[in-house]
PDB file of N, CA and C in Angstrom:
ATOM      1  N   UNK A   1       0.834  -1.187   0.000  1.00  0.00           N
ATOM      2  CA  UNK A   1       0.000   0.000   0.000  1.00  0.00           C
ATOM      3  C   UNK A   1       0.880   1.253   0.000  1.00  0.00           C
ATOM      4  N   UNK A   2       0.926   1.866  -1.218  1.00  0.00           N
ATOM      5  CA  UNK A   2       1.411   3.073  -0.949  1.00  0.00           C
ATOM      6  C   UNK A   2       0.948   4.375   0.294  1.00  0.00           C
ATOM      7  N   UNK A   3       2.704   4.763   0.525  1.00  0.00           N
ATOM      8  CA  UNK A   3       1.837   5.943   1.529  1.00  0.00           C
ATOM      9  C   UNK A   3       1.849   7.294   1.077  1.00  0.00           C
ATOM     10  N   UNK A   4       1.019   8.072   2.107  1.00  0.00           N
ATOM     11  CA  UNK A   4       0.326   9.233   1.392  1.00  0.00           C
ATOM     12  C   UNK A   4       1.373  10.119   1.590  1.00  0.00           C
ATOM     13  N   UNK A   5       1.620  11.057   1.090  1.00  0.00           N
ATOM     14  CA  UNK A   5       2.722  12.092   1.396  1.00  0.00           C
ATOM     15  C   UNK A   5       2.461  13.519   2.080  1.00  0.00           C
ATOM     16  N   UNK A   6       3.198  13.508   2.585  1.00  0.00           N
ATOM     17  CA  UNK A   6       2.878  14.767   3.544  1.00  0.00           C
ATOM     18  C   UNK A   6       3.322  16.398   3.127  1.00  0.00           C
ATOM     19  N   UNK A   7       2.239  17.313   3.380  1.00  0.00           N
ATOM     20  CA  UNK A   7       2.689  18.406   3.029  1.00  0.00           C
ATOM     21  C   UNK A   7       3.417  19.054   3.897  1.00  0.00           C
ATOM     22  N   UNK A   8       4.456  20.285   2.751  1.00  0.00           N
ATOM     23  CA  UNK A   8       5.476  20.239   3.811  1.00  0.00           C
ATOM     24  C   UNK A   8       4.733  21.717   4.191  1.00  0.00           C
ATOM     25  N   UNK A   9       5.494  21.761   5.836  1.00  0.00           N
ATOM     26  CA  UNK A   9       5.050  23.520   6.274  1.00  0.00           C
ATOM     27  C   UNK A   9       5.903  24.344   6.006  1.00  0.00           C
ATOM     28  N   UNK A  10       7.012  24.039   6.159  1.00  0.00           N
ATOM     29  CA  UNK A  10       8.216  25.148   5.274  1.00  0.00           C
ATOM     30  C   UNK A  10       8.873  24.776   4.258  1.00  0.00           C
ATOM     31  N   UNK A  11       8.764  25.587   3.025  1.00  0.00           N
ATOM     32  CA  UNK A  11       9.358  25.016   2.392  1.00  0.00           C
ATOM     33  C   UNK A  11      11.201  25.219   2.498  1.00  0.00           C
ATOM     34  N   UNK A  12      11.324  24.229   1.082  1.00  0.00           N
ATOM     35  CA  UNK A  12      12.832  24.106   1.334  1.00  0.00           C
ATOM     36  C   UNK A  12      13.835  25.197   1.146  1.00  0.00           C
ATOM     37  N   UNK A  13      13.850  26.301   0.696  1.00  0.00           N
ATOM     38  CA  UNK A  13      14.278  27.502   0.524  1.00  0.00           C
ATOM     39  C   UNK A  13      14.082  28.027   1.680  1.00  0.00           C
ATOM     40  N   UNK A  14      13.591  28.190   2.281  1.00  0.00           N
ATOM     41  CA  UNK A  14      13.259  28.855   3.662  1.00  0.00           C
ATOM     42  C   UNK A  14      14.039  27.828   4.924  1.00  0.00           C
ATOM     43  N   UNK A  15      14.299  26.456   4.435  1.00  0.00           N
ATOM     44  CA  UNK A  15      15.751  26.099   5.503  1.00  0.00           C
ATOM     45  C   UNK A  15      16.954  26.573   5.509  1.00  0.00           C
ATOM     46  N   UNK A  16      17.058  26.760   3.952  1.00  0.00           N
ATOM     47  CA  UNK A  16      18.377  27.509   3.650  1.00  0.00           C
ATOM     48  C   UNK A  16      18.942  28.466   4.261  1.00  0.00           C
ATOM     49  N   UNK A  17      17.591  29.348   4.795  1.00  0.00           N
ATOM     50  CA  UNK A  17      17.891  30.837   5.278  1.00  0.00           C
ATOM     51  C   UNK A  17      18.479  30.258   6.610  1.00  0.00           C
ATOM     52  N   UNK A  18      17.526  29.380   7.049  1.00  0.00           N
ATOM     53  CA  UNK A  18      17.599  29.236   8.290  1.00  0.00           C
ATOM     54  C   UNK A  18      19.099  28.528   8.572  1.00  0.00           C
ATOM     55  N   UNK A  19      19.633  27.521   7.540  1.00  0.00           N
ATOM     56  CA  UNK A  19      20.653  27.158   7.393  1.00  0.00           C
ATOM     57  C   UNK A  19      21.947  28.418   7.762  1.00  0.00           C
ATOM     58  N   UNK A  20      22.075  28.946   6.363  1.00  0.00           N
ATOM     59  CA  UNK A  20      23.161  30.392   6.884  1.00  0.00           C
ATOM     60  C   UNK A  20      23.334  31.211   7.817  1.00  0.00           C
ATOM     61  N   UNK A  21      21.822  31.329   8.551  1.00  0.00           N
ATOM     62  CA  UNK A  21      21.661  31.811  10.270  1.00  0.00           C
ATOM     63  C   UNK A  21      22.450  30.781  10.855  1.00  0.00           C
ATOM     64  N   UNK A  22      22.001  30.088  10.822  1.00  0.00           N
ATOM     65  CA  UNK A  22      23.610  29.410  12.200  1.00  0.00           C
ATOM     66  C   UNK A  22      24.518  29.381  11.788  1.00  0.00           C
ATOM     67  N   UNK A  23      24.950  29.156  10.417  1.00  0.00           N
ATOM     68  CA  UNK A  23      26.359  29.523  10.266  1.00  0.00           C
ATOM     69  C   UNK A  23      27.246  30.848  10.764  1.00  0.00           C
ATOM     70  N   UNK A  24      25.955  32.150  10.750  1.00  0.00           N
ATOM     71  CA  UNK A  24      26.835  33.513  11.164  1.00  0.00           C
ATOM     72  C   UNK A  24      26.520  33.243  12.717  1.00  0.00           C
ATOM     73  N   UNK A  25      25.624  32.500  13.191  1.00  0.00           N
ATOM     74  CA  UNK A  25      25.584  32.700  15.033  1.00  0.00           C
ATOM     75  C   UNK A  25      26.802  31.665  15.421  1.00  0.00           C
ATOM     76  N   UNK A  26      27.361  30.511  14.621  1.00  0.00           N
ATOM     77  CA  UNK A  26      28.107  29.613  14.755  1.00  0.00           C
ATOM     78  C   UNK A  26      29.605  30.350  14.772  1.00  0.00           C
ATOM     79  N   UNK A  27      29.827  31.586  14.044  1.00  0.00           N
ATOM     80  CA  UNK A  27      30.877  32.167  14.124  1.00  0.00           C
ATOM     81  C   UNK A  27      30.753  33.563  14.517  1.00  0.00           C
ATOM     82  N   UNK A  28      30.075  33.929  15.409  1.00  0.00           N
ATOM     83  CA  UNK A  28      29.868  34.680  16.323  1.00  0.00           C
ATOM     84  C   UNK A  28      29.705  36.086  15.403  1.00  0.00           C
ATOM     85  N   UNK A  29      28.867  35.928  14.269  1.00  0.00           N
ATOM     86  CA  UNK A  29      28.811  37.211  13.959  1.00  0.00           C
ATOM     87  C   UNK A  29      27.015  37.839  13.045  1.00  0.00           C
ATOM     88  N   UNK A  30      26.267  36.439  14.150  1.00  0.00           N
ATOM     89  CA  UNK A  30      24.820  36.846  14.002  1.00  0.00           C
ATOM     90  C   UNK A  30      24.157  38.004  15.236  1.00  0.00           C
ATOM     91  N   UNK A  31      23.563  39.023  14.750  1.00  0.00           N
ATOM     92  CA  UNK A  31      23.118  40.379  15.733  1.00  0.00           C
ATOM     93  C   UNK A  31      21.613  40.273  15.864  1.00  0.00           C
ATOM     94  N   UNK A  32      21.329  40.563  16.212  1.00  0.00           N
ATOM     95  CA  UNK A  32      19.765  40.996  16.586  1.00  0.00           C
ATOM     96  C   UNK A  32      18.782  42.076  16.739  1.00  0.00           C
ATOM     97  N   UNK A  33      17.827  42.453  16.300  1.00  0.00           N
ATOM     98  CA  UNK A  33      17.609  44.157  16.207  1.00  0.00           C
ATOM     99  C   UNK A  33      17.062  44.237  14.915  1.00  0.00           C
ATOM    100  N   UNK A  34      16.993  45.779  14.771  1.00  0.00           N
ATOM    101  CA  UNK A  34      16.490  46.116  13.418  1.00  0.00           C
ATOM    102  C   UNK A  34      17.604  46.472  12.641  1.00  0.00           C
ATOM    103  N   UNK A  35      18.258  45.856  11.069  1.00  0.00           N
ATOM    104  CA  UNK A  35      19.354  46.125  11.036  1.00  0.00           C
ATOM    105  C   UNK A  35      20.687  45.603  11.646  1.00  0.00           C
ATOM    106  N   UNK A  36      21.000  44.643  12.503  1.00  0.00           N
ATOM    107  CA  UNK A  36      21.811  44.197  13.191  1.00  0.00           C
ATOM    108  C   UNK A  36      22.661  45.367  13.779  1.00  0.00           C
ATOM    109  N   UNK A  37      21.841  45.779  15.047  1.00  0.00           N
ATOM    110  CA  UNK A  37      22.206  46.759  15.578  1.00  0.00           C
ATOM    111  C   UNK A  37      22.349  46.606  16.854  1.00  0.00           C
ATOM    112  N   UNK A  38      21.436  45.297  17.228  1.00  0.00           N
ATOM    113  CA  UNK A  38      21.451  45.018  18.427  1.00  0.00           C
ATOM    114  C   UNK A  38      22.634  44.438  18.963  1.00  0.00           C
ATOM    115  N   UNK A  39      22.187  43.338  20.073  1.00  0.00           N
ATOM    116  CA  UNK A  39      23.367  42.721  20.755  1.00  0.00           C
ATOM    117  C   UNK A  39      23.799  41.317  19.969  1.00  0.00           C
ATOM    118  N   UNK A  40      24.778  40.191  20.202  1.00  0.00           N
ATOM    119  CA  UNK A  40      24.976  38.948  19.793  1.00  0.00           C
ATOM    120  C   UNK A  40      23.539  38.246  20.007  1.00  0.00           C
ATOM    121  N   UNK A  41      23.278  37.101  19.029  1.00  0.00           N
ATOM    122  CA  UNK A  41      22.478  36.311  19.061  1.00  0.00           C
ATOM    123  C   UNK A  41      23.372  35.709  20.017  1.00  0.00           C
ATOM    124  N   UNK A  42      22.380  34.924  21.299  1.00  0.00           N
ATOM    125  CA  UNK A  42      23.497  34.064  21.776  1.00  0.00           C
ATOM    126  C   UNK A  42      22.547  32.851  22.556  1.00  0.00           C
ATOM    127  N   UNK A  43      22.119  32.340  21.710  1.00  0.00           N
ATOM    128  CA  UNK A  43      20.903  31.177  21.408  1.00  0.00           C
ATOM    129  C   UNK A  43      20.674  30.288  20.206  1.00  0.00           C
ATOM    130  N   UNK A  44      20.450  29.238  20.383  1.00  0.00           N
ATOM    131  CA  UNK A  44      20.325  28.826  18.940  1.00  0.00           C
ATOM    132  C   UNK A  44      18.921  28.735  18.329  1.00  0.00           C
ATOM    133  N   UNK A  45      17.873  29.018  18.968  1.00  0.00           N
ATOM    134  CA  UNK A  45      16.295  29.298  19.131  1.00  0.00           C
ATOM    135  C   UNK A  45      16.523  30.447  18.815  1.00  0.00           C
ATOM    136  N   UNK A  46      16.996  31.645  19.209  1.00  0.00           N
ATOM    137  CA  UNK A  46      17.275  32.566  18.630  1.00  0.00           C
ATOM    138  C   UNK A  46      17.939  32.918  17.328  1.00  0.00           C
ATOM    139  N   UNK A  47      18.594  31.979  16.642  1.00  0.00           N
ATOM    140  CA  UNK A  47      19.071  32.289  15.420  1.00  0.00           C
ATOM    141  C   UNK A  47      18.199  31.971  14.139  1.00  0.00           C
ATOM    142  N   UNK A  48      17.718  30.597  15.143  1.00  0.00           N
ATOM    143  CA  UNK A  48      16.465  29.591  14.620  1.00  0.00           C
ATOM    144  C   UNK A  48      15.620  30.964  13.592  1.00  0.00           C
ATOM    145  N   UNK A  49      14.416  31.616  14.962  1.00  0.00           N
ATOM    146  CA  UNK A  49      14.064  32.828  14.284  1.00  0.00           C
ATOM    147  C   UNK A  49      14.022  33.609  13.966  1.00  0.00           C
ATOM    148  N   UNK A  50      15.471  34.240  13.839  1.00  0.00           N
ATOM    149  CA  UNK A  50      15.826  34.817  12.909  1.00  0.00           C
ATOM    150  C   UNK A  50      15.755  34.687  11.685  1.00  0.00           C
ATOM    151  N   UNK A  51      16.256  33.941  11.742  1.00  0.00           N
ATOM    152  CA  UNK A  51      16.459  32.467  10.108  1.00  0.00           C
ATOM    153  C   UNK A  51      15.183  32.797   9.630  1.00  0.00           C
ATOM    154  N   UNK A  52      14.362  32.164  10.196  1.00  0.00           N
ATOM    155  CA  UNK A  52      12.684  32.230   9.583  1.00  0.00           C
ATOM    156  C   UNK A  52      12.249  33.687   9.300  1.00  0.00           C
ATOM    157  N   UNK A  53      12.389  34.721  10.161  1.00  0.00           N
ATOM    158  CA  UNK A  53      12.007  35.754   9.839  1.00  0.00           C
ATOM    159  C   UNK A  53      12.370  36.456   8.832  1.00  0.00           C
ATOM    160  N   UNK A  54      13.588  36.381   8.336  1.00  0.00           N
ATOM    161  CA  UNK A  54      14.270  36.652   7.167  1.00  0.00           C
ATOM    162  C   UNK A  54      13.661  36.027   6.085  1.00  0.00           C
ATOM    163  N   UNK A  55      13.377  34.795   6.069  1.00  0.00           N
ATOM    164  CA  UNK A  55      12.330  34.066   5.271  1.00  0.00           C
ATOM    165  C   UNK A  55      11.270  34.228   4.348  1.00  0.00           C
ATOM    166  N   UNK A  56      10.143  34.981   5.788  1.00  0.00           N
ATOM    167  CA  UNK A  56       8.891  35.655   5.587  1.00  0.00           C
ATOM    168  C   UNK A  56       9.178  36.728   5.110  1.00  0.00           C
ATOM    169  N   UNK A  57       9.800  37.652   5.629  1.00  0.00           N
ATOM    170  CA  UNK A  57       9.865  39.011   4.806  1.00  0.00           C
ATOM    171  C   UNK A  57      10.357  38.655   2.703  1.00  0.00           C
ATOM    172  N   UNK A  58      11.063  37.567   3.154  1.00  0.00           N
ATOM    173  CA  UNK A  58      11.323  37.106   1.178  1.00  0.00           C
ATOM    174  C   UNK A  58      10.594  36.615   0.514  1.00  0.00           C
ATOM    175  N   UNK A  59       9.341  36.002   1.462  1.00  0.00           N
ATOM    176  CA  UNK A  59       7.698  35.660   0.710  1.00  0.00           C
ATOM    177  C   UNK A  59       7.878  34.291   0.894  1.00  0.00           C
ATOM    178  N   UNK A  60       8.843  33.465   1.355  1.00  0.00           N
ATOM    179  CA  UNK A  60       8.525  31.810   1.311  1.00  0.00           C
ATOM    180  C   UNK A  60       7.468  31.322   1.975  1.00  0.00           C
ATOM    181  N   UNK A  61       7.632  30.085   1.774  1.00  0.00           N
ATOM    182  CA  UNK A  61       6.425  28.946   2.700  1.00  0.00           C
ATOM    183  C   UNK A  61       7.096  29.472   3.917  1.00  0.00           C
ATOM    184  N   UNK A  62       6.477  29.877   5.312  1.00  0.00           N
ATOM    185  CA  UNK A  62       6.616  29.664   6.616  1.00  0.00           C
ATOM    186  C   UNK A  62       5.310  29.859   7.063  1.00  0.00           C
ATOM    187  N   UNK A  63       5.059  29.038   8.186  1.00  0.00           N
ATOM    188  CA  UNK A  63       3.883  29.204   8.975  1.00  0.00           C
ATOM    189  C   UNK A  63       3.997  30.763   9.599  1.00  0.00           C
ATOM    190  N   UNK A  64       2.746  30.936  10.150  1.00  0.00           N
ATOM    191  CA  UNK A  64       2.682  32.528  10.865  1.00  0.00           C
ATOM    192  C   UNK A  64       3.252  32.524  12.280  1.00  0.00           C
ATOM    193  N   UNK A  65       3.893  33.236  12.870  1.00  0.00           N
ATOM    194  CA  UNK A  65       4.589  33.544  14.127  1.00  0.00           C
ATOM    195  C   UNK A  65       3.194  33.035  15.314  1.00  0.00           C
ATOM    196  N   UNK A  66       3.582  32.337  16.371  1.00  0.00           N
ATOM    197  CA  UNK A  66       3.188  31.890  17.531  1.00  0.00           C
ATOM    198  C   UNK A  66       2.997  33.037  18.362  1.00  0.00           C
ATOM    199  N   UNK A  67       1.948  32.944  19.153  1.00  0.00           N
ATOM    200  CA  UNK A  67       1.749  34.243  19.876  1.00  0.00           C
ATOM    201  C   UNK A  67       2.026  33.661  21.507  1.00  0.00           C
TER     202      UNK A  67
END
């Protein structure tokens, strides 16, 4: 029996982002803020959404922010 396939919630372009976010928090040169003005990301949940937010503003698949 074939199985059914699942839709995805983010798409795959939108890991990517999220991908290169830890690479700059991984070498200590992801910021936070408007503009990277703020302080060090210094979380990985924090880079996480970053990643995503950068995402949404580029129009990909991401679900809507959790309240």
């Amino acid at each position: 029996m074939a199985r059914k396939a699942k839709k995805r919630k983010y798409s795959k372009s939108s890991g990517s982002d999220v991908k290169s976010e830890m690479r700059r928090y991984k070498k200590g040169k992801a910021k936070s803020g408007r503009g990277g003005k703020g302080g060090k990301v210094k979380s990985r949940k924090q880079a996480i959404a970053i990643g995503l937010s950068k995402a949404r503003k580029k129009g990909k698949k991401v679900p809507t922010k959790k309240k």
